[in-house]
Each structure stands twice: as C-alpha cells, then as structure tokens.
Protein backbone atom coordinates (compact mmCIF):
# COMPACT_ATOMS: atom_id res chain seq x y z
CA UNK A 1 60.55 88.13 62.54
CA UNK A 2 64.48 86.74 62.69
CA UNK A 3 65.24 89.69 64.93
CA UNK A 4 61.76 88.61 67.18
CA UNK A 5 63.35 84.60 67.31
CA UNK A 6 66.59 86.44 68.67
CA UNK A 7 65.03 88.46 71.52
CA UNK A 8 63.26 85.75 72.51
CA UNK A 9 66.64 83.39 72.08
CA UNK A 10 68.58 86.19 74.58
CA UNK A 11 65.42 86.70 77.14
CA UNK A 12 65.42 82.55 77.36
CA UNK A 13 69.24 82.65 78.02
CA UNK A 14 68.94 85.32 80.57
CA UNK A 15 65.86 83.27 82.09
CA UNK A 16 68.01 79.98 82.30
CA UNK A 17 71.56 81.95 83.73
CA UNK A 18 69.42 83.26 86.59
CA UNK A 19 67.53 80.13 87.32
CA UNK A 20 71.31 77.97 87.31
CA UNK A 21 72.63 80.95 89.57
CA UNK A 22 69.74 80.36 91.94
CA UNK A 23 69.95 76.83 91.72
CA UNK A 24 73.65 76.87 92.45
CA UNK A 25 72.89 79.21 95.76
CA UNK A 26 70.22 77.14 96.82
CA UNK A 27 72.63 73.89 96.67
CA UNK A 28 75.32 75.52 98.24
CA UNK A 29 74.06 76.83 100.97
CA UNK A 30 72.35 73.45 101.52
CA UNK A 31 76.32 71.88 101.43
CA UNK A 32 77.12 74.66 103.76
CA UNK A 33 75.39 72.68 106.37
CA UNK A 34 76.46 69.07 105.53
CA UNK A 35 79.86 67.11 107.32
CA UNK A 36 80.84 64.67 109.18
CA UNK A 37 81.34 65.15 113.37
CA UNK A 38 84.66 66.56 113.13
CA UNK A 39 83.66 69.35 110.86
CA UNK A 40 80.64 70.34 112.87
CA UNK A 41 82.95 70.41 116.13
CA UNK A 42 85.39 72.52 114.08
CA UNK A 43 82.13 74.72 113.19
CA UNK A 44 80.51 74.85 116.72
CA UNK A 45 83.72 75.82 118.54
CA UNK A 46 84.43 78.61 116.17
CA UNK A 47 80.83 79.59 116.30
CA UNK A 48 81.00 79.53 120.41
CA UNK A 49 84.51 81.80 120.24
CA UNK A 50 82.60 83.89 117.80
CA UNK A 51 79.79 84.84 119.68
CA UNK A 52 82.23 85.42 122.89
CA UNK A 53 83.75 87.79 121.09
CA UNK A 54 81.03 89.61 119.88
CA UNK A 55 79.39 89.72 123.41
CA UNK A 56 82.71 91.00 124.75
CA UNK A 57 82.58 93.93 122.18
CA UNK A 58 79.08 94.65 123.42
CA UNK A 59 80.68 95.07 126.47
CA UNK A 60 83.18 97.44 125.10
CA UNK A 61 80.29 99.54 123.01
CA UNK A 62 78.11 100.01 126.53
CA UNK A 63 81.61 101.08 128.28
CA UNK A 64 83.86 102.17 125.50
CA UNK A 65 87.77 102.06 124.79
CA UNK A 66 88.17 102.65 128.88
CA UNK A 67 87.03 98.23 128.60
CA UNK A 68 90.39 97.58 126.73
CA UNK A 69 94.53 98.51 127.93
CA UNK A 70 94.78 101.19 125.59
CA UNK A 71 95.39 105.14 127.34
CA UNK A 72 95.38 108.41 125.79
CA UNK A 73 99.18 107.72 125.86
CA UNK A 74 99.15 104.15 124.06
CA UNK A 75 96.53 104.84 121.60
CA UNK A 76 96.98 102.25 119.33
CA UNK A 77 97.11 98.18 120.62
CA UNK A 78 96.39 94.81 119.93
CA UNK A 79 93.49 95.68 117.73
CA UNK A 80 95.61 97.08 115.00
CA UNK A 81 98.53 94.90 115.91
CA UNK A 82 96.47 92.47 114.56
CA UNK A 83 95.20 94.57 111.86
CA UNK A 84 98.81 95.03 110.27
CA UNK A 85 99.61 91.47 111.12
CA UNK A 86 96.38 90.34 108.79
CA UNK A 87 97.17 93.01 106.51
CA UNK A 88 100.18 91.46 105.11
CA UNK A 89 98.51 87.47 105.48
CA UNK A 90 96.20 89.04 102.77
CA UNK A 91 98.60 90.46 100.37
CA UNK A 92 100.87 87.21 100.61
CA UNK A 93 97.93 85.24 98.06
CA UNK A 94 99.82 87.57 95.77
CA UNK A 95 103.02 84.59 96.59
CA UNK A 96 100.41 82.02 94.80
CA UNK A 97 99.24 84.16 91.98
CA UNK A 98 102.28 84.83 90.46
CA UNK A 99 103.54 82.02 90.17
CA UNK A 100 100.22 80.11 88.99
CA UNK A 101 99.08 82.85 86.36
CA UNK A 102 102.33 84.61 85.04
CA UNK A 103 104.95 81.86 85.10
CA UNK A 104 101.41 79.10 84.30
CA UNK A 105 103.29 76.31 86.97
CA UNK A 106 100.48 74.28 86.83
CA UNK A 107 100.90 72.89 90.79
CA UNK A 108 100.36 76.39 91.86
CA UNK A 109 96.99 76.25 89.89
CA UNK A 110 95.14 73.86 91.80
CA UNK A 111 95.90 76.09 95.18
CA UNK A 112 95.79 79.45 94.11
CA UNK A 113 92.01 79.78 94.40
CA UNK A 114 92.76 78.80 98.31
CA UNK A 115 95.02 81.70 98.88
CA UNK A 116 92.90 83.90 97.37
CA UNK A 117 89.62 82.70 99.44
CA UNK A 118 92.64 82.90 102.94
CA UNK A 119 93.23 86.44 101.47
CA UNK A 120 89.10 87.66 101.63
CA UNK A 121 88.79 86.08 105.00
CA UNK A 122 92.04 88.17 106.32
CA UNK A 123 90.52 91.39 104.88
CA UNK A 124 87.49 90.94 106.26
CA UNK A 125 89.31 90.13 109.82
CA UNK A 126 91.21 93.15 109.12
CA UNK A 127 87.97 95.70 108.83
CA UNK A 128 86.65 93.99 111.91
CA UNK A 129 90.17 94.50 113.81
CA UNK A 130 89.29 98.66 112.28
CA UNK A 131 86.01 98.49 113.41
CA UNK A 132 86.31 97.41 117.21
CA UNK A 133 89.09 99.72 117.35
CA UNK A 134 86.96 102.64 116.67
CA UNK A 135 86.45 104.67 120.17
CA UNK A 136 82.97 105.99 118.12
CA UNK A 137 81.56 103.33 116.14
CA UNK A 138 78.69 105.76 115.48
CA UNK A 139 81.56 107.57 113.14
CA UNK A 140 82.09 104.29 110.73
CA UNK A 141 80.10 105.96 107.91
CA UNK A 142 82.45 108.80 107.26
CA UNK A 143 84.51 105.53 105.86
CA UNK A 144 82.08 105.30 103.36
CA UNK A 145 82.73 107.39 100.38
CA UNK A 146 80.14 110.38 98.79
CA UNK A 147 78.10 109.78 102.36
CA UNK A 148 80.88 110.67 105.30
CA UNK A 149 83.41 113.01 105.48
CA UNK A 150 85.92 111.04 103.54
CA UNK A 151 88.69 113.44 103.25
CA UNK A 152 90.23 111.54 99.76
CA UNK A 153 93.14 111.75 99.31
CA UNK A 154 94.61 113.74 102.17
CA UNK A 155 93.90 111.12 104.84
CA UNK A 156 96.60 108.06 104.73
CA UNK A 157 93.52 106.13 106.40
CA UNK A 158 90.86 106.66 103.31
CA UNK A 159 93.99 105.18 100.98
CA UNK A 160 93.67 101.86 103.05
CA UNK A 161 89.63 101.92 102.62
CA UNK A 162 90.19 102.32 98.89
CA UNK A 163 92.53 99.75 98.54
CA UNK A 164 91.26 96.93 101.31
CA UNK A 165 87.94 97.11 99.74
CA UNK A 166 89.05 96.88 96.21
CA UNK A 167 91.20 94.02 97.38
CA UNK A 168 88.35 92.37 98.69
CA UNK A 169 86.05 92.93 95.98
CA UNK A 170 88.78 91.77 93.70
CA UNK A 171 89.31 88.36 95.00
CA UNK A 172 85.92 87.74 95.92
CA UNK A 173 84.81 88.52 91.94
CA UNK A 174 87.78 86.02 91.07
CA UNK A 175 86.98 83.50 93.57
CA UNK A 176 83.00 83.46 92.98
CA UNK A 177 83.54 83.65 89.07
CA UNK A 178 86.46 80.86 88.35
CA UNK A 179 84.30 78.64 91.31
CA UNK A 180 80.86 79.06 89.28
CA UNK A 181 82.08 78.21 85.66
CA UNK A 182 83.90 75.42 87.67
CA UNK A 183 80.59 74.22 88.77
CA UNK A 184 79.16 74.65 85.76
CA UNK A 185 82.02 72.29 84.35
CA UNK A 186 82.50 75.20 81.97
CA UNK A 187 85.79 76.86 80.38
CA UNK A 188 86.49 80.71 82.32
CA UNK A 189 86.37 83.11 80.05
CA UNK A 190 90.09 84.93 80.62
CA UNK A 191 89.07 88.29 79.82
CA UNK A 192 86.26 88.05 82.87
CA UNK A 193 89.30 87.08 85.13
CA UNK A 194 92.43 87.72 84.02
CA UNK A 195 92.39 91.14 84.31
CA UNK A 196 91.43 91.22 87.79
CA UNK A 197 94.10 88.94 88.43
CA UNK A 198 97.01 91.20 86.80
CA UNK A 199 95.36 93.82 89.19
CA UNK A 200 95.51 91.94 92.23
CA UNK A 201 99.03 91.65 91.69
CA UNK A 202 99.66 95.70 91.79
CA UNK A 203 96.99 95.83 94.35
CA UNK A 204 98.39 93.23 96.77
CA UNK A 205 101.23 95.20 97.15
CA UNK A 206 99.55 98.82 97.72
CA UNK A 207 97.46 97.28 100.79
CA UNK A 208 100.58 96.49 102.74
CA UNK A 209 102.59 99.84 101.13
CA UNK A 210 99.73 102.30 102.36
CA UNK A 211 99.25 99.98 105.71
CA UNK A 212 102.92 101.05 106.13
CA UNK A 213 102.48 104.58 105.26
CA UNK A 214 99.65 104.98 107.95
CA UNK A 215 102.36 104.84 110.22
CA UNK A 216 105.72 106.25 108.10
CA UNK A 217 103.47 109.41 107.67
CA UNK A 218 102.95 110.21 111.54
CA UNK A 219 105.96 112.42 111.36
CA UNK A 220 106.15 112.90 115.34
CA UNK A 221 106.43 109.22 116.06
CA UNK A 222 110.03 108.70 114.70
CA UNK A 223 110.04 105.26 115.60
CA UNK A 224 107.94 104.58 112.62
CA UNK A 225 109.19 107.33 110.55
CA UNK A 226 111.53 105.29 108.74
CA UNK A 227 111.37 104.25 104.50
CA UNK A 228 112.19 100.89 104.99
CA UNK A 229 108.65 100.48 107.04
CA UNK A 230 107.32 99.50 104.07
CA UNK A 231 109.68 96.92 102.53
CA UNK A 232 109.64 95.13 105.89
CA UNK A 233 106.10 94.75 105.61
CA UNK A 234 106.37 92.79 102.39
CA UNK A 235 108.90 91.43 103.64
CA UNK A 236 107.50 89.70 106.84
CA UNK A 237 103.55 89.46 104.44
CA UNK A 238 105.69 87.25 102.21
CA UNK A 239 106.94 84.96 105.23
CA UNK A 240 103.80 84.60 107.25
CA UNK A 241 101.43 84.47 104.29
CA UNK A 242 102.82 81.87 102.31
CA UNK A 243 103.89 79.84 106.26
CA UNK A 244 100.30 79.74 106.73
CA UNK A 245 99.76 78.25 103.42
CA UNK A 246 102.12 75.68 103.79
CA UNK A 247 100.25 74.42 107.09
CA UNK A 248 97.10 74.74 105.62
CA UNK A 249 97.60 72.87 102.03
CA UNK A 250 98.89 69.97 104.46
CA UNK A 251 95.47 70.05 106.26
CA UNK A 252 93.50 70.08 103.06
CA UNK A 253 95.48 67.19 101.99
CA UNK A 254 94.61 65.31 105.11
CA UNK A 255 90.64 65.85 105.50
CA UNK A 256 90.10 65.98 101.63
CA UNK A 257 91.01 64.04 98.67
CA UNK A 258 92.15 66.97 96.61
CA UNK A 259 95.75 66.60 95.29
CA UNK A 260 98.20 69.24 96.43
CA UNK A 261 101.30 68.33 95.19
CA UNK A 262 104.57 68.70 96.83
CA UNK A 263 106.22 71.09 94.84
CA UNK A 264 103.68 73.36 95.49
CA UNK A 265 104.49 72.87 98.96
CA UNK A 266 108.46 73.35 97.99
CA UNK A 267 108.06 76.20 96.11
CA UNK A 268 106.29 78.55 98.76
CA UNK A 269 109.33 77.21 101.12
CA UNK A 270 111.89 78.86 98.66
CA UNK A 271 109.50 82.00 99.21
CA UNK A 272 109.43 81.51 102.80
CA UNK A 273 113.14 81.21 102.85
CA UNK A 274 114.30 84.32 100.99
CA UNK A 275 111.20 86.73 102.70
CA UNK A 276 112.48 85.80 106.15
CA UNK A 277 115.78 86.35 105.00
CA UNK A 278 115.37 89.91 103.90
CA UNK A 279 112.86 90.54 106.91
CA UNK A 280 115.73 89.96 108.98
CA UNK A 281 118.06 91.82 106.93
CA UNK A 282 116.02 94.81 107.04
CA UNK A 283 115.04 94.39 110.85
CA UNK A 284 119.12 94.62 111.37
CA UNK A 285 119.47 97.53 109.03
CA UNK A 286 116.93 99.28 111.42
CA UNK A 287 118.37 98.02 114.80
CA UNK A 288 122.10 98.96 113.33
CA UNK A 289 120.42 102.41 112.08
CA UNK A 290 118.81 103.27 115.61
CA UNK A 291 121.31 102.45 118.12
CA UNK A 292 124.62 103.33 116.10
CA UNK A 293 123.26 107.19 115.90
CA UNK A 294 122.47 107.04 119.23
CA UNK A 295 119.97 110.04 118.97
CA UNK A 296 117.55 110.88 120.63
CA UNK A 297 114.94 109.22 118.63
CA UNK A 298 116.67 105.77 119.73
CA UNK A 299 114.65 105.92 123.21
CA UNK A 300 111.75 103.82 121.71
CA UNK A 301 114.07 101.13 120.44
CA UNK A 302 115.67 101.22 124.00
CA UNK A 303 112.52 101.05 125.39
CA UNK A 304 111.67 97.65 122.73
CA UNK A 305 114.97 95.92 123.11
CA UNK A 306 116.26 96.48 126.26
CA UNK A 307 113.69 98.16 128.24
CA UNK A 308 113.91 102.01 129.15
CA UNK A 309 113.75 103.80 132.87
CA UNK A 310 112.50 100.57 134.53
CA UNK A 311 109.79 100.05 132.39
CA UNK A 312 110.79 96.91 130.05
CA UNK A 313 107.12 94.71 129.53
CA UNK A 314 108.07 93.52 125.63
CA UNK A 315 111.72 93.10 126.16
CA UNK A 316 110.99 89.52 126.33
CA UNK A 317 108.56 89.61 123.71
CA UNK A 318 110.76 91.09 121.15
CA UNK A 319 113.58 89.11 121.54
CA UNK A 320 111.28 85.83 121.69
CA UNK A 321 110.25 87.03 118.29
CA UNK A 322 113.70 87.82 117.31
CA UNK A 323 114.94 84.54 118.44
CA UNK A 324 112.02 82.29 116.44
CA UNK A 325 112.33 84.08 113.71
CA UNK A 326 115.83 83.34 113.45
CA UNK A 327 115.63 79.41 114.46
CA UNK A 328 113.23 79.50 111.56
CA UNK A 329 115.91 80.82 109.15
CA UNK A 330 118.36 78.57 109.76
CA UNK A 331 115.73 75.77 109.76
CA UNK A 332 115.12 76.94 106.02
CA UNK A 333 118.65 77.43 104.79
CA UNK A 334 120.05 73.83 105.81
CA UNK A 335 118.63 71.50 103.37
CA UNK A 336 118.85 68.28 105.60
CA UNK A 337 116.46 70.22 107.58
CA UNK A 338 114.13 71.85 105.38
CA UNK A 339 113.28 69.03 102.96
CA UNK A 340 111.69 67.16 106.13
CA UNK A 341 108.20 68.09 106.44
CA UNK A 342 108.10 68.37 110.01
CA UNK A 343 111.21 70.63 109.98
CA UNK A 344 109.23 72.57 108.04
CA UNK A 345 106.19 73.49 109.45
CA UNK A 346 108.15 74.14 112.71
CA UNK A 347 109.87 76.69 110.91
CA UNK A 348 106.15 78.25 109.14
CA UNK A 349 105.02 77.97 112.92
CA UNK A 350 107.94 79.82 114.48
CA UNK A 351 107.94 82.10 111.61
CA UNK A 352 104.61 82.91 112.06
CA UNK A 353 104.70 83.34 115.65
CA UNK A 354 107.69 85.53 115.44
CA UNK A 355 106.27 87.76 112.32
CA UNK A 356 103.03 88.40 114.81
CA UNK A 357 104.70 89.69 117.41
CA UNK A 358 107.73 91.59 115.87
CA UNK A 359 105.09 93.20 113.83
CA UNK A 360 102.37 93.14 115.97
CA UNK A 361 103.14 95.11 119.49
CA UNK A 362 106.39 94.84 118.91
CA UNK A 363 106.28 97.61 116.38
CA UNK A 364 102.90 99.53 117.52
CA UNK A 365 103.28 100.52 120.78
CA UNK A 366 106.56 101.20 120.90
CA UNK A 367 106.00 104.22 119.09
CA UNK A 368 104.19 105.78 120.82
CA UNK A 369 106.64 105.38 123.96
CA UNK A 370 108.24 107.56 125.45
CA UNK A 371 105.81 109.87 125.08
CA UNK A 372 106.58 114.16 123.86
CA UNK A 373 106.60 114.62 127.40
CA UNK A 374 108.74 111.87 128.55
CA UNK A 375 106.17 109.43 130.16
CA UNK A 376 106.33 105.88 129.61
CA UNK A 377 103.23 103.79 130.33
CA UNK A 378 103.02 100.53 129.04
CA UNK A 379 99.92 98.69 127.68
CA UNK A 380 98.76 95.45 129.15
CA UNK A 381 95.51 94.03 127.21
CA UNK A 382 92.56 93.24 128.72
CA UNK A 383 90.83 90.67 129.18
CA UNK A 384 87.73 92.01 127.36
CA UNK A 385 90.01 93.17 124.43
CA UNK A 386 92.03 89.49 124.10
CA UNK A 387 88.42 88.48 124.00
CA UNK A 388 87.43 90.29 121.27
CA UNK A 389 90.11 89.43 119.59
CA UNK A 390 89.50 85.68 120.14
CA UNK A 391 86.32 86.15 118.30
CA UNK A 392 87.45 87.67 115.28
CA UNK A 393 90.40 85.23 114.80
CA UNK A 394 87.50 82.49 115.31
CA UNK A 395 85.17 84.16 112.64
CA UNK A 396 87.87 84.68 110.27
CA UNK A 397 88.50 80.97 110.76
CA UNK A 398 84.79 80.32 110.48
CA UNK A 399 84.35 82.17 107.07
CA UNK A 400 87.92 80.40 105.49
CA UNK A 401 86.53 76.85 106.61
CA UNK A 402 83.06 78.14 105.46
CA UNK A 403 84.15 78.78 101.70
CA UNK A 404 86.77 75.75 101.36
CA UNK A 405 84.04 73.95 102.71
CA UNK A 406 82.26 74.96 99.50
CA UNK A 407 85.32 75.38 97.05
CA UNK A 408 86.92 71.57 98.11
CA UNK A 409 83.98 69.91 96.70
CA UNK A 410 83.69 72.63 93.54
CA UNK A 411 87.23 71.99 92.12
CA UNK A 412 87.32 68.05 92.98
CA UNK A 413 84.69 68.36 90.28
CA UNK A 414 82.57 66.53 93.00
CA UNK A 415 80.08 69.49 93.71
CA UNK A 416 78.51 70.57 89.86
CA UNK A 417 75.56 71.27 88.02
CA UNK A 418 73.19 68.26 87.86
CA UNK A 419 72.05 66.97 84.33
C-alpha cells in the first residue's frame, strides 16, 4: 500500500515538472515577442540582414563557390576567416568562468551566464560560417557521426565537430538549467552543473587548440605550419572575447536595470591587457622567426607584410591590424588611460578590429600564396559572399539579443514562476 502512495507521489511529481516546463516555454516564448520600439527595430533590422543573407546563399547554392572570390588557388576565405575569428569569441566565456566558479568572485557571477549564452551564439555562427563554406552542401551529413563517412580520428576536421558540438551542448545544458531553477526561484543543484562547468573549462581550450591544428597539420602550407599557431589563438580568443564583453556588459547596463558592477568590468581589462600583450609577443616571435631565416618558406610573410612580385592587396590590411592592435596595448598599459571608460572601449574596439583581421585574412589566405607552382592570385570577396556573411553576423546577433532578451528578465528575478 506505502509503496502504491509512493508511485503515485513520483508519477504526480513527474506530472507537475512537465506541466511547469511547459508552462515556462509557453511564457517565454510569449516574452520573446514583447519590447519596447527600440528593441523591435533592433529585432527587425537583424531579421531584414538575416534574410539577405540567406537569399544571397541561395544564390550561391543555385551557382556554387564560382558566386564567392575564392579559386582553386585561394581555397579558403572570408567564410572561415570568420569561422576562426568566432572560434576563439566562443572559447573566451572560458575568461568569465574561471574566475566566477573557481576563484567564487562573486561580480563575475552575475555575468558569467552572459558569456556563456555570447559563447552558444558564436558556435552556432561558427557551423553556419562551415556550412556556407561547403562547395557540396549535399555532403554535410558525413559530419554527422555513425551516418557519414566520419573518418574519427584521422581527420583534424571531425576533432572540431566533436568538440564545437560538445561545446555547444555544454553551455546550452548550463545556460537552460541554472536559467530554469532561476525561474523557478529555486537553489541549482551543483552536481547537475558544476561538472559541466569544470568541463567547459578543458573544453574551451580544445575548440581553439584543434581550430589551430586544422591548419598547423597542413604540412605543405608552411605558413601555418608553425607550434605557436595555437597559443596565438588563445592568445588573440582571450583579447577579443573578453573586448566584446566589456562593450556588451556596458550595453546591458544601459537598456536594463541589472547591476554589472565595475570590477567586473576591471577585471576582464586586466585579461584584455595581458592576452594582447602575449598576442603581440607571439605575433613578433613569428615575424622575427620568418624573415630572420630568410628561407624560402618566408615568401608568404613577404607576400602579407610587404607585398610579393607586385601583388600586395592585404599589405595595408595587416599593418592596419598591426597598428590597432598596438594603439590598443598601450591604451591598456597606461593607467591614466585605461581607468577611463571611454579609453577603454576604444581600446576593446581597436582590439577587436585588429584581432579580426590579423586572424581573419590576414592569416588564411596568405597561406595558401604563393602557390607550389609559384602563382600568386589574390582573393577579393564578393559581393554575394560579404552578403552572406552580413547575414550570419546579423543572426548570430539575433539569437544573443534573443536569449538575453529572455535571461535579463530571468536573473533580475523579474521573469519567474507565478504563485
């Protein structure tokens, strides 16, 4: 009989946790839709650059790759420029976990759910960057594990499936979980998160080491066959990511009432400040490595720096990057400077700005120039493929300001389960 009363005790629970989940979908999707003008400007441009984008990939599926700049020379382009770029903004929530669940500084708590919602919308910009760049789209499902031809673990490119949708799945379960029981106005459960979180540590830091070994393991492109590939990825993650944040705690703070707190704010500056520091340390080690050997291999550098036979299309891009990067730096290491607000989010801009181009273009397609038989031909986007690009940048915009529009309300303790 007792064990009858318990049955029916669990089935009722079980009943009541599905009918609250429900109820909480229902309710948020409903908030999904609510705002005041500005936010459903914000909303409709994004949409509108959205949908360009997609109907300038449609273009590119009826045509193909001959719709973007890329040749069977420069392969690779401003689709996985932006790939690697987003790669590392993902990782870089890593910069507010730390902090908020090893050392427990309890500023970084009420922002670390942000980075890790900015992290999910990067990944998922990244697998759309992946996507568009495929020449046969029709080939995605040998991606997919057990169905396609995987080819685990030879293939560099199935290690950055693995671990960019375990990333994602990762912060997504952390996000959703810590967001519901705050909803609920319940207590998380640590061993239902914390976990996950010690993971996402490790993990952060594999997306952005096998994103670098994609390209350190392409042994006849000696441009990228280098080991410190990888630490300048973290390097340059750990600038841009945290930049970003800096900008983007300030908005919050401005169109919500939720408190960020300016030490939050201080501390990813000391991040900022050190990461750009050692990006550019590294970046010299490789510019002192390349042109004081003076091999043969040095032609793509020549080609990046100073231009090579004529040819010289991101010699001003490179050393526009080089340039804000370092006006950035010195922005951050003079205090006078960098305790000013507005100092500082010129230096997360030009940081940024820099990061995205040095390693962006400014690292892709010079590999792949000169080419084993000697012929340079440089890569000009398209219109089409800036398009595209457009669009994703706007839907990756769209989802972030989609799920803080949902998470502002959730932790302000103004969005919760009704009596």
């Amino acid at each position: 009989m007792n064990e009858t009363i318990r049955g029916l005790d669990v089935e009722t629970k079980k009943s009541n946790a599905i009918k609250d989940y429900a109820i909480f979908l229902l309710r948020a999707a409903r908030l999904s839709f609510r705002g005041d003008a500005a936010f459903y400007a914000w909303m409709t441009i994004l949409t509108i650059l959205s949908l360009a984008g997609l109907r300038a990939y449609c273009i590119q599926f009826v045509y193909g790759l001959i719709a973007t700049g890329m040749t069977d020379q420069v392969s690779w382009g401003l689709y996985i420029a932006n790939f690697t770029f987003l790669v590392g903004m993902a990782a870089a929530a890593v910069m507010l976990v730390i902090p908020a669940y090893i050392y427990r500084i309890e500023e970084m708590h009420n922002v670390v759910i942000f980075g890790e919602l900015l992290a999910v919308a990067a990944i998922v910009m990244c697998m759309l960057f992946v996507l568009v760049d495929l020449g046969r789209p029709d080939r995605f499902w040998h991606l997919i594990p057990i169905i396609g031809l995987f080819n685990f673990p030879i293939s560099m490119l199935s290690w950055d499936v693995v671990v960019l949708n375990g990333y994602l799945l990762i912060n997504v379960h952390i996000c959703g979980y810590l967001l519901y029981m705050a909803y609920l106005g319940r207590h998380p459960n640590k061993w239902l998160y914390m976990p996950f979180v010690l993971l996402s540590i490790v993990w952060a830091v594999s997306i952005h080491t096998v994103t670098a070994f994609l390209y350190v393991g392409l042994v006849g492109r000696p441009f990228w066959n280098a080991a410190i590939v990888a630490p300048r990825f973290l390097g340059s993650a750990f600038t841009a990511g945290p930049g970003l944040m800096i900008i983007a705690f300030q908005i919050i703070r401005r169109i919500s009432n939720y408190h960020i707190g300016d030490k939050a704010l201080h501390l990813l500056r000391q991040i900022v400040t050190v990461s750009l520091l050692i990006n550019l340390f590294l970046l010299g080690c490789e510019v002192f490595k390349e042109f004081y050997s003076d091999s043969l291999h040095v032609s793509s550098s020549q080609y990046l720096f100073f231009g090579l036979h004529g040819h010289h299309a991101l010699v001003p891009w490179i050393w526009c990057a080089v340039t804000m990067e370092t006006i950035a730096a010195i922005i951050l290491i003079v205090p006078a400077a960098a305790n000013r607000i507005e100092w500082l989010n010129v230096a997360c801009v030009l940081s940024i700005i820099g990061i995205w181009i040095e390693k962006g273009l400014g690292l892709i397609v010079p590999g792949f120039l000169p080419t084993p038989l000697g012929e340079i031909v440089e890569y000009v986007p398209t219109a089409n493929e800036l398009t595209i690009c457009v669009g994703i940048w706007a839907f990756g915009l769209l989802l972030f300001s989609w799920m803080m529009r949902l998470a502002l309300p959730i932790v302000s303790g103004e969005f919760h389960k009704e009596a």
